[in-house]
Protein backbone atom coordinates (compact mmCIF):
# COMPACT_ATOMS: atom_id res chain seq x y z
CA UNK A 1 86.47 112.69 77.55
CA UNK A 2 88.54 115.92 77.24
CA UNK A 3 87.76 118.09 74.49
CA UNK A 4 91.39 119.46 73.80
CA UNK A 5 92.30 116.76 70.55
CA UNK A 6 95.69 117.02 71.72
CA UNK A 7 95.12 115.56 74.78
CA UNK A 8 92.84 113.27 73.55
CA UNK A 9 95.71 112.26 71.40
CA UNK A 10 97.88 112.14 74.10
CA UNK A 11 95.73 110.06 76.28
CA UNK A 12 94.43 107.48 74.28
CA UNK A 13 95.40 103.84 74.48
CA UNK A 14 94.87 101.88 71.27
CA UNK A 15 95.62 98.61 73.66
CA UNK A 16 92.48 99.64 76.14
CA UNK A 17 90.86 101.71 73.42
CA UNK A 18 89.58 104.22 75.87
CA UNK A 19 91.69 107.17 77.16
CA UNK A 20 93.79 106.10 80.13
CA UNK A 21 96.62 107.18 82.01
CA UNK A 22 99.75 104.95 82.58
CA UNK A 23 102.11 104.79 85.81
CA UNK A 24 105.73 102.52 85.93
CA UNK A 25 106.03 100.73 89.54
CA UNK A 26 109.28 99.40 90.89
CA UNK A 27 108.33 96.32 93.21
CA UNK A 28 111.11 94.91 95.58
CA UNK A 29 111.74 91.35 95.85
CA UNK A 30 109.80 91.03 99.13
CA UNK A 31 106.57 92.53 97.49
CA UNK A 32 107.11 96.55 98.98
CA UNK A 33 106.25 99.01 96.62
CA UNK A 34 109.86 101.04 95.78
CA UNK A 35 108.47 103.57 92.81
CA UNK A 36 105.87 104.94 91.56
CA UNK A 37 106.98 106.89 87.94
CA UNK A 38 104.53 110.42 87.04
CA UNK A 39 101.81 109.62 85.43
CA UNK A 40 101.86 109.27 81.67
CA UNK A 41 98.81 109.22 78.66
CA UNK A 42 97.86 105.68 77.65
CA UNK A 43 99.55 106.96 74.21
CA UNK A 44 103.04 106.53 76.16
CA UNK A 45 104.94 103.66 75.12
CA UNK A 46 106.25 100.90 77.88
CA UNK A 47 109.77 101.73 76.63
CA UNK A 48 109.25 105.83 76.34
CA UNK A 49 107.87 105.60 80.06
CA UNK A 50 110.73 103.27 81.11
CA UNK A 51 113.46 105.04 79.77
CA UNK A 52 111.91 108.68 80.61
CA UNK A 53 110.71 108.47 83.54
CA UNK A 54 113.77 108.44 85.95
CA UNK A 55 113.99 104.56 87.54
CA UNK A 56 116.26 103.29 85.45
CA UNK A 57 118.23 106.13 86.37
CA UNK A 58 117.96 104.81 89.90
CA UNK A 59 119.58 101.25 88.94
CA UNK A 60 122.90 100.05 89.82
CA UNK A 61 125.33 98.18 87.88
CA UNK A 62 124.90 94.40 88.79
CA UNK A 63 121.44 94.86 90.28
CA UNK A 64 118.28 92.89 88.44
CA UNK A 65 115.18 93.33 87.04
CA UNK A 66 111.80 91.22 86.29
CA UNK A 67 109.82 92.29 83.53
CA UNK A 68 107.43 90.55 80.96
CA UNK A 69 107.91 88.87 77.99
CA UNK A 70 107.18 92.26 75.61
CA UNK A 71 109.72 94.53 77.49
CA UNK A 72 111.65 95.96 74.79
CA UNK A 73 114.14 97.98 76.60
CA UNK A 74 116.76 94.79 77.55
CA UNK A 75 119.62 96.07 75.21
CA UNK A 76 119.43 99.77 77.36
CA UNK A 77 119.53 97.73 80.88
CA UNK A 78 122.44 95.49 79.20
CA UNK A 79 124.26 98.25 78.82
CA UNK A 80 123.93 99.58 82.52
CA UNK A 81 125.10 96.40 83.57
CA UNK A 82 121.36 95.66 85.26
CA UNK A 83 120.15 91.63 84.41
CA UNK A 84 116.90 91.42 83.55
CA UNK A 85 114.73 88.33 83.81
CA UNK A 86 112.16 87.86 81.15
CA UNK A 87 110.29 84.95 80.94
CA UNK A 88 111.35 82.31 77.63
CA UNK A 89 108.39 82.65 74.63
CA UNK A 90 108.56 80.36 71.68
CA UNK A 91 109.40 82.46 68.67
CA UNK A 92 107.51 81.56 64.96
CA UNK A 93 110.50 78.90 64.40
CA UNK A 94 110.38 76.91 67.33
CA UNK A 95 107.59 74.71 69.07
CA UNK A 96 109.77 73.82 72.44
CA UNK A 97 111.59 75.35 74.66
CA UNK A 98 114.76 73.99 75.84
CA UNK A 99 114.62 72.26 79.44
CA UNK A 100 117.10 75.43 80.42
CA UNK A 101 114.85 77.98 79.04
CA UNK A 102 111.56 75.47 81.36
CA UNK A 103 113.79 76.24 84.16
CA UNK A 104 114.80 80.06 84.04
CA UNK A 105 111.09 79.87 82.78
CA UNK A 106 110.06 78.53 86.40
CA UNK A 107 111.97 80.18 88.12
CA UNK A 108 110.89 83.26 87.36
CA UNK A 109 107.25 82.59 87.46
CA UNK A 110 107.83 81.65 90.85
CA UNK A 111 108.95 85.43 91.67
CA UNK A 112 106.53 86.75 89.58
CA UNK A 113 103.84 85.48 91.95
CA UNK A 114 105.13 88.32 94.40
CA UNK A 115 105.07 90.77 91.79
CA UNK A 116 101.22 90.06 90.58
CA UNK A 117 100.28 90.07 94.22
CA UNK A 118 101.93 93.32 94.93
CA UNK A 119 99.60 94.66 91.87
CA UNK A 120 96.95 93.13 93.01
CA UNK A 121 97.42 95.33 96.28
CA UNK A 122 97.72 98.56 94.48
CA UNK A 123 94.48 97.79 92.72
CA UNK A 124 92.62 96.05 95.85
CA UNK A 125 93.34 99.38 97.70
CA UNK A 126 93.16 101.75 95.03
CA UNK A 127 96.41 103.31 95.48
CA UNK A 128 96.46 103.85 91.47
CA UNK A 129 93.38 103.18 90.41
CA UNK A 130 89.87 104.11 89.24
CA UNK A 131 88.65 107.06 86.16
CA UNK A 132 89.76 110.46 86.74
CA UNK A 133 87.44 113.30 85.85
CA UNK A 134 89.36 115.12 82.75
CA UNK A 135 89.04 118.24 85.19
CA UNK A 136 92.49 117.12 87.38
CA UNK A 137 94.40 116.17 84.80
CA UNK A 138 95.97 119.77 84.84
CA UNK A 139 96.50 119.63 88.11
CA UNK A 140 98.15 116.02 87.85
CA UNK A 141 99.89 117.68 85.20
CA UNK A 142 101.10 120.47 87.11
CA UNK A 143 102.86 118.42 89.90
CA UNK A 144 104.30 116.37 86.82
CA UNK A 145 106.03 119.26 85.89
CA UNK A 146 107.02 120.64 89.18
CA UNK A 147 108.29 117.22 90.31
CA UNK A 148 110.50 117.07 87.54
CA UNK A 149 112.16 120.59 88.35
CA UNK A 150 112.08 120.16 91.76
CA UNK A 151 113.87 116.82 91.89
């Protein structure tokens, strides 16, 4: 546990209720890991790290993008001219979805697959993975910083 508050702060998930670090990873459609953002504290928003972090940056007018049902960073993409494919939810005034929204529903479930097993890779190997001792966070820190001047 560090025993700086502000980093405490900083690293603290209220979802995992533990400190944690976060990391954004771009997945291709055939399962290849493409990106890997820095590493953020598990006080970092999905949006803040999406927006901030340099992939969408990356992205090309007319190219898509999969993402879950509580990405809240559509409208930004829209704007870039990148799709993105969310899954259909039922909102508080509905109880069915349409047999359109079943299909696009399906259909991307079916790609999804590829992106849980590339996940599952990054965990199985421990590419990102495991508790880091509070003692390399300023060194994970450090090449934060110097990978974002040096870019």
């Amino acid at each position: 546990r560090p025993s700086s508050l502000h980093t405490r702060k900083q690293l603290f998930s209220n979802y995992k209720h533990h400190t944690t670090t976060k990391f954004l990873v771009g997945i291709s459609p055939s399962g290849s890991l493409l990106y890997v953002s820095n590493m953020w504290g598990g006080r970092a928003s999905d949006k803040k790290i999406t927006l901030e972090c340099g992939l969408v940056d990356k992205l090309k007018p007319g190219q898509d993008v999969m993402a879950d049902r509580g990405f809240t960073v559509v409208a930004e993409l829209k704007k870039k001219g990148i799709k993105v494919h969310i899954p259909s939810f039922l909102g508080s005034n509905r109880s069915q979805l349409t047999p359109e929204e079943v299909t696009r529903t399906r259909r991307v479930a079916e790609a999804r697959i590829h992106i849980e097993r590339a996940i599952e890779r990054i965990k199985e190997f421990r590419l990102i993975d495991g508790e880091l001792d509070v003692s390399v966070l300023h060194v994970l820190w450090f090449s934060h910083q110097f990978s974002k001047t040096n870019c």
